[in-house]
N, C-alpha and C. Protein backbone atom coordinates (compact mmCIF):
# COMPACT_ATOMS: atom_id res chain seq x y z
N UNK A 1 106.60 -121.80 -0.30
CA UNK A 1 107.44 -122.98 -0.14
C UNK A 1 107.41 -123.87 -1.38
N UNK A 2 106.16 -123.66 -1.80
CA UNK A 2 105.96 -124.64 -2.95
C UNK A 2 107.01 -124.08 -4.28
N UNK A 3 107.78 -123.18 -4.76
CA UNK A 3 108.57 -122.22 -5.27
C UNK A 3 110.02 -123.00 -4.90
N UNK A 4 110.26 -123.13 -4.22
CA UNK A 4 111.05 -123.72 -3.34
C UNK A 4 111.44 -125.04 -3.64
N UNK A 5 110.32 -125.68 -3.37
CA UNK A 5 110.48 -127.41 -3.87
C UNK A 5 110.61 -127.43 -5.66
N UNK A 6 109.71 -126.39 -6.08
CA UNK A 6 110.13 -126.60 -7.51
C UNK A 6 111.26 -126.56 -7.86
N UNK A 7 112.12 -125.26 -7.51
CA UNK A 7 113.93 -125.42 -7.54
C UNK A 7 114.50 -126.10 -7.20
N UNK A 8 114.31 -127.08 -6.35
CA UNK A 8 115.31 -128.33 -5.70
C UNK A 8 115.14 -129.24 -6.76
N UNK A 9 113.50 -129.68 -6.76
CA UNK A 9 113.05 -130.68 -8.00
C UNK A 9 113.78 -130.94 -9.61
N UNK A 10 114.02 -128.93 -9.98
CA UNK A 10 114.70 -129.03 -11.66
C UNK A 10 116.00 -128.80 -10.88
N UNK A 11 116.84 -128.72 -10.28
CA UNK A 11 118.26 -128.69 -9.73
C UNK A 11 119.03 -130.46 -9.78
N UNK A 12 117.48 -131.05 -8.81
CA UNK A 12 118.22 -132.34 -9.06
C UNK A 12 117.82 -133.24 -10.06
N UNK A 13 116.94 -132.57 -11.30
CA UNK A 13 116.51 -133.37 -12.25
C UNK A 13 117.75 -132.87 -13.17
N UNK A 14 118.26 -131.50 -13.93
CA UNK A 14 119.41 -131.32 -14.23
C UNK A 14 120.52 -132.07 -13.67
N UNK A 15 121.04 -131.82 -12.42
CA UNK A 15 122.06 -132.97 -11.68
C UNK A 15 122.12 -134.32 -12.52
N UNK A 16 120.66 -135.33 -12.31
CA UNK A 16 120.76 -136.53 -12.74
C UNK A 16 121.00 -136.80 -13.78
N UNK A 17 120.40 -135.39 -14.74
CA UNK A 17 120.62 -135.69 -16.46
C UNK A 17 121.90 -135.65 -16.88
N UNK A 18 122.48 -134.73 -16.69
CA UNK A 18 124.02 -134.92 -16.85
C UNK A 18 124.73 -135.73 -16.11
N UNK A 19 124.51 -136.26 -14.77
CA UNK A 19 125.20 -137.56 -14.79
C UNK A 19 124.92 -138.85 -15.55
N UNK A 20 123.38 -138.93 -15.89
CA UNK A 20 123.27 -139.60 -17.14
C UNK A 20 123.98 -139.50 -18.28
N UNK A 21 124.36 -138.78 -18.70
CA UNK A 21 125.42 -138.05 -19.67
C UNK A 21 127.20 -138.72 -19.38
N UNK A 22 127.23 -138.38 -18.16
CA UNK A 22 128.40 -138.85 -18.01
C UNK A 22 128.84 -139.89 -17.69
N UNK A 23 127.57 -140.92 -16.94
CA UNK A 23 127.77 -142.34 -17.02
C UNK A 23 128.20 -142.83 -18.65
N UNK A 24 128.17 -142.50 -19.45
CA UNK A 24 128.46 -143.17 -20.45
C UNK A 24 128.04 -144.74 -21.23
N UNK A 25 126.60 -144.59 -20.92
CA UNK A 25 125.82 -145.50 -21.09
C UNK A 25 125.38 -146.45 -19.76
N UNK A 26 125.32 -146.19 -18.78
CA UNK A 26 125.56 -146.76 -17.75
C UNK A 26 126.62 -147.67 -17.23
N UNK A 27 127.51 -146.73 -17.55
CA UNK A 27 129.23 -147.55 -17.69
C UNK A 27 130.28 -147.32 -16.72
N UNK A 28 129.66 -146.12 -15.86
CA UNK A 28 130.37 -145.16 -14.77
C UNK A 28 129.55 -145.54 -13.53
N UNK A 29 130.23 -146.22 -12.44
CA UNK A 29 129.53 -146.65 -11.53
C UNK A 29 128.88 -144.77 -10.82
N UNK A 30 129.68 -144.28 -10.46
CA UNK A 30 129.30 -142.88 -9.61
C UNK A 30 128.33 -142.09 -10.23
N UNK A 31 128.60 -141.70 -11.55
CA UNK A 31 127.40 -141.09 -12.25
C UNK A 31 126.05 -141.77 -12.35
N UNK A 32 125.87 -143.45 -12.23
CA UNK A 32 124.59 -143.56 -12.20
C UNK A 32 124.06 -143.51 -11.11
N UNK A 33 124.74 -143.96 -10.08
CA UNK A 33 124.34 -143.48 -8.14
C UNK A 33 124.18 -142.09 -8.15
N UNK A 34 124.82 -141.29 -8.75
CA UNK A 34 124.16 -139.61 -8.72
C UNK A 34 122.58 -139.61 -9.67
N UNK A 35 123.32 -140.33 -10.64
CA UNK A 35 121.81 -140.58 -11.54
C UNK A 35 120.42 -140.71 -10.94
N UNK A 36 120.44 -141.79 -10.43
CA UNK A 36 119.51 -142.62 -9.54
C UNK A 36 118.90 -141.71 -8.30
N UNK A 37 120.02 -141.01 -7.35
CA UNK A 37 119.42 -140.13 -6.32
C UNK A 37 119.26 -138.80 -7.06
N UNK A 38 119.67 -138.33 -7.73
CA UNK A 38 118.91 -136.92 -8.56
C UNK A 38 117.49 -137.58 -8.66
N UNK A 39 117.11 -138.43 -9.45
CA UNK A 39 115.98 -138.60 -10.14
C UNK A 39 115.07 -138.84 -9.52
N UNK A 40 115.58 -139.46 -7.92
CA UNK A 40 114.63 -140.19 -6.72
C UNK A 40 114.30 -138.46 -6.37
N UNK A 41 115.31 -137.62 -5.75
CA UNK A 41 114.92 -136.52 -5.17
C UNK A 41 114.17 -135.74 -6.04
N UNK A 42 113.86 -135.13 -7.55
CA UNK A 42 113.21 -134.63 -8.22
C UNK A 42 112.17 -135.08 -8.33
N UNK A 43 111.58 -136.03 -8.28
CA UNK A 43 110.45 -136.25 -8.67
C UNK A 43 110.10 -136.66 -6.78
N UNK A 44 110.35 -136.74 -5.85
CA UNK A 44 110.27 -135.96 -4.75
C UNK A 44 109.57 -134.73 -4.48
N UNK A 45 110.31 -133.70 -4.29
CA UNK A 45 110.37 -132.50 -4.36
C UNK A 45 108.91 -131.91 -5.87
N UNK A 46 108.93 -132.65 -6.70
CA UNK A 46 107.87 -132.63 -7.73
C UNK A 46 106.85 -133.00 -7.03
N UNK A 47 106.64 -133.92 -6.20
CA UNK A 47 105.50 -134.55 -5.70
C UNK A 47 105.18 -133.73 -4.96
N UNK A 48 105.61 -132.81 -4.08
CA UNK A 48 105.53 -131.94 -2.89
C UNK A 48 104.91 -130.91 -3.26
N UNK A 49 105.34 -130.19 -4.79
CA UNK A 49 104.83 -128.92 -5.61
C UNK A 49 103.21 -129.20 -5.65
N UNK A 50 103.01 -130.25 -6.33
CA UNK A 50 101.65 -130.66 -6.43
C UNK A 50 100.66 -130.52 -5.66
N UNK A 51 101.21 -130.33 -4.21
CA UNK A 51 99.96 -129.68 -3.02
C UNK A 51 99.74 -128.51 -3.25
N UNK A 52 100.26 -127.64 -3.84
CA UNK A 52 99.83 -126.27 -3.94
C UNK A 52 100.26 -125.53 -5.25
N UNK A 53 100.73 -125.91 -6.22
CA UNK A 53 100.66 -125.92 -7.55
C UNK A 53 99.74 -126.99 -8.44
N UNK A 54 98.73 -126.35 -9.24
CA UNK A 54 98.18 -127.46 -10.23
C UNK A 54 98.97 -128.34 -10.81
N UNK A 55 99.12 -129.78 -11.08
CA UNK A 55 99.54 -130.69 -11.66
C UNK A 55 100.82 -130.05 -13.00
N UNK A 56 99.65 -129.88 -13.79
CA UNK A 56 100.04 -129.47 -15.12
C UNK A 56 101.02 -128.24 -15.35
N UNK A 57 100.80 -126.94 -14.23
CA UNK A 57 100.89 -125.80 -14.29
C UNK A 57 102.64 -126.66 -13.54
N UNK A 58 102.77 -127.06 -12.73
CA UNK A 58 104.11 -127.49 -11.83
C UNK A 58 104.79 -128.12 -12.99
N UNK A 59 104.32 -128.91 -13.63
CA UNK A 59 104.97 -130.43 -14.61
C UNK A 59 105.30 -129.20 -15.64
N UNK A 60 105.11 -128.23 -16.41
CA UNK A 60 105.30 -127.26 -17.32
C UNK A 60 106.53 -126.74 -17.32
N UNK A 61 106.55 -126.11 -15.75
CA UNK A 61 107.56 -125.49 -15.04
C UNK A 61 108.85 -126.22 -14.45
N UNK A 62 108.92 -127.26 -14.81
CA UNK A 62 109.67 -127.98 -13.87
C UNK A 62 110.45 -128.54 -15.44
N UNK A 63 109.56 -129.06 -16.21
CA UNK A 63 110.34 -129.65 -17.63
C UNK A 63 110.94 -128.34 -18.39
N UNK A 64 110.41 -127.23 -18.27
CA UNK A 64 110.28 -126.13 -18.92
C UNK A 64 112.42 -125.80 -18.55
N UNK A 65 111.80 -125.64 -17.55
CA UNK A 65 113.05 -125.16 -17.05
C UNK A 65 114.07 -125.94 -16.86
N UNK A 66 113.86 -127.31 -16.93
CA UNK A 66 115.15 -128.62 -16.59
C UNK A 66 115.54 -128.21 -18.88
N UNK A 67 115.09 -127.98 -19.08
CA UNK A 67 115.29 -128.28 -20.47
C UNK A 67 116.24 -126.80 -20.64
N UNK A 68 115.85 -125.76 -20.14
CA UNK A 68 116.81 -124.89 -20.68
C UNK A 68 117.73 -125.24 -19.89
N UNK A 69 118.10 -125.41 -18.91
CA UNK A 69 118.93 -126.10 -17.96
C UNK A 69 120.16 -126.63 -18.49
N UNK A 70 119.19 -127.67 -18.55
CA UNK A 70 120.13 -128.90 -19.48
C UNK A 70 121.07 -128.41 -20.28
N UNK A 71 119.88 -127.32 -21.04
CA UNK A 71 120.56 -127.27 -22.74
C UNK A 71 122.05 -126.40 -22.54
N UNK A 72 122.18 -125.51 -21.29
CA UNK A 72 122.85 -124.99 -21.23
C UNK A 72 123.88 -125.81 -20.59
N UNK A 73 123.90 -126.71 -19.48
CA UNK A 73 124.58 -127.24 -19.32
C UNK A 73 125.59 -128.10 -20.63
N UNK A 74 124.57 -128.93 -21.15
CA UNK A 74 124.70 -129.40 -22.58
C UNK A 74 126.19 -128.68 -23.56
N UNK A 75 125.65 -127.36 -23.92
CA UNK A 75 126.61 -126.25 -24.16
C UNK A 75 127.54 -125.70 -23.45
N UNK A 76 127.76 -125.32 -22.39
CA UNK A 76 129.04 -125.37 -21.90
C UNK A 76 130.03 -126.26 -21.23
N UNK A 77 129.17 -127.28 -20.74
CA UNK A 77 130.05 -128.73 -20.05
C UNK A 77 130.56 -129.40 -20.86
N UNK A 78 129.39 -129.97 -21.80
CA UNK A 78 129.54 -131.35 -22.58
C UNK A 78 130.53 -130.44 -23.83
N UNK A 79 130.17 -129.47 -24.14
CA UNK A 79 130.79 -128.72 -25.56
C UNK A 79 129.75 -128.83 -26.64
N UNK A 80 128.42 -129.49 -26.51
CA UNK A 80 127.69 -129.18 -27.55
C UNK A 80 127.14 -128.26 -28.07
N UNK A 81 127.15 -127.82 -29.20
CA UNK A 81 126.21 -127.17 -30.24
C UNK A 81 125.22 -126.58 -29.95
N UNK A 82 124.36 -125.41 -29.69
CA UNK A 82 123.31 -124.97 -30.51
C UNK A 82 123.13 -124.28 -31.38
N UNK A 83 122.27 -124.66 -32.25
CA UNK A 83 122.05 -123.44 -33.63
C UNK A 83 120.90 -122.28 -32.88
N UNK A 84 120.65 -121.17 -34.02
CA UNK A 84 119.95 -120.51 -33.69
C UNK A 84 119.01 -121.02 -33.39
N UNK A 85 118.37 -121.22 -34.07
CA UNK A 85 116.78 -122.38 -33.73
C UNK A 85 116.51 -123.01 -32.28
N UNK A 86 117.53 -123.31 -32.06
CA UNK A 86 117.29 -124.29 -30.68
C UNK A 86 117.88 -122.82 -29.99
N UNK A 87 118.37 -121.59 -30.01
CA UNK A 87 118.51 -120.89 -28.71
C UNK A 87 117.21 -119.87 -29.07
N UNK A 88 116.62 -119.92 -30.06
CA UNK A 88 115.08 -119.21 -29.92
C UNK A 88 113.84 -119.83 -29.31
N UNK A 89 114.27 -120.74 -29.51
CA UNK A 89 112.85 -121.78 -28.83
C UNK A 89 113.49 -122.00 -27.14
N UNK A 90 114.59 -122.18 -27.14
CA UNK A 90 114.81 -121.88 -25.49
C UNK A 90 114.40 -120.35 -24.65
N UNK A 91 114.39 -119.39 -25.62
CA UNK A 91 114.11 -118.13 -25.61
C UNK A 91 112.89 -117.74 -25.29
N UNK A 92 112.01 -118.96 -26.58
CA UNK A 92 110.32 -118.65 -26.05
C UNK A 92 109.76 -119.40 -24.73
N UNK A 93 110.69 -120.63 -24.53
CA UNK A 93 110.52 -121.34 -22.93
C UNK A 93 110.20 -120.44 -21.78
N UNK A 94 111.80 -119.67 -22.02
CA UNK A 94 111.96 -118.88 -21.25
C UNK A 94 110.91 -117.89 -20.59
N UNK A 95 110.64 -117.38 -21.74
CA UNK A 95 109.20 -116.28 -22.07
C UNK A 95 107.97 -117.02 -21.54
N UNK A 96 107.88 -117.99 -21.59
CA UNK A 96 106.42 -118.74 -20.98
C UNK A 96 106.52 -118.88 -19.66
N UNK A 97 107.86 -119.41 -19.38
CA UNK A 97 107.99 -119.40 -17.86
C UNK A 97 107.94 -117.97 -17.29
N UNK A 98 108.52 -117.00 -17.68
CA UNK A 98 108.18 -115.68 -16.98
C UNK A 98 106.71 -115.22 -16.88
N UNK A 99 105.52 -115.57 -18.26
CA UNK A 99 104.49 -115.40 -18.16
C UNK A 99 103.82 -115.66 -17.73
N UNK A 100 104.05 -117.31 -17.45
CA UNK A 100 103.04 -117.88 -16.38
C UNK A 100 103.37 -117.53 -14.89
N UNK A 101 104.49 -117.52 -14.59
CA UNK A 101 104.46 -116.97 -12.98
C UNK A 101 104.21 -115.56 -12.92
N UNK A 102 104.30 -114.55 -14.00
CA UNK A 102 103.76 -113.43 -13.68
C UNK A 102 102.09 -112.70 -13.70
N UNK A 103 101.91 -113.54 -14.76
CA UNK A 103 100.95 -113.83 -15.12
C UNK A 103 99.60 -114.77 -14.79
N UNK A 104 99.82 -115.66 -14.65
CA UNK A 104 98.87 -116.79 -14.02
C UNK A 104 98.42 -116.55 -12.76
N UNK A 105 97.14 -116.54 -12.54
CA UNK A 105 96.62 -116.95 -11.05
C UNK A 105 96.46 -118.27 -10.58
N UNK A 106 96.96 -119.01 -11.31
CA UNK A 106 96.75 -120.73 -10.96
C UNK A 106 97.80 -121.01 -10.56
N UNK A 107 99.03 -120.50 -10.23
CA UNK A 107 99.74 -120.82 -9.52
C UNK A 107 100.04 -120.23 -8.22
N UNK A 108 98.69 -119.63 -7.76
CA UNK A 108 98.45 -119.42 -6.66
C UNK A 108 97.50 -119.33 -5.87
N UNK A 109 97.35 -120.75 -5.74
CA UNK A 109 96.17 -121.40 -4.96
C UNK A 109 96.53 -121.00 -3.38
């Protein structure tokens, strides 16, 4: 279950970031009310991981993955840019996140 809450957690932490994005400085009444309840429910759902994921090992996984997230969102919504650089280092994210859940016994307490 704890697997579970982590996906809701980076779902609605992505959600909020790009409505942050699209508030336009906090200029868009709707995007910051999405803002605001993404960010309430993620770190929610974050809090919940923490009973049965280590702190650190959850907080890794949760930024890890809101960041490639993002970045992709970033790139196909917004229309921004990445260079190579920034899609190799999303690459090695990637790679850590597969390692540690395949890998790690600390995330299964």
């Amino acid at each position: 279950m704890s697997f579970l809450y982590l996906v809701i957690a980076v779902i609605a932490e992505v959600l909020a970031t790009s409505a942050l994005k699209a508030s336009n400085g906090f200029t868009e009444l709707w995007p910051v009310i999405l803002m605001i309840a993404g960010y309430a429910i993620a770190l929610f759902f974050l809090g919940l991981t923490f009973k049965s994921i280590p702190m650190g090992l959850a907080y890794a996984l949760w930024s890890g993955a809101g960041i490639i997230l993002i970045s992709s969102v970033g790139w196909i919504y917004f229309k921004q840019q990445l260079d190579m650089a920034a899609m190799i280092g999303l690459a090695f994210m990637i790679l850590g996140i597969v390692i540690i859940n395949v890998f790690s016994k600390s995330t299964h307490l």
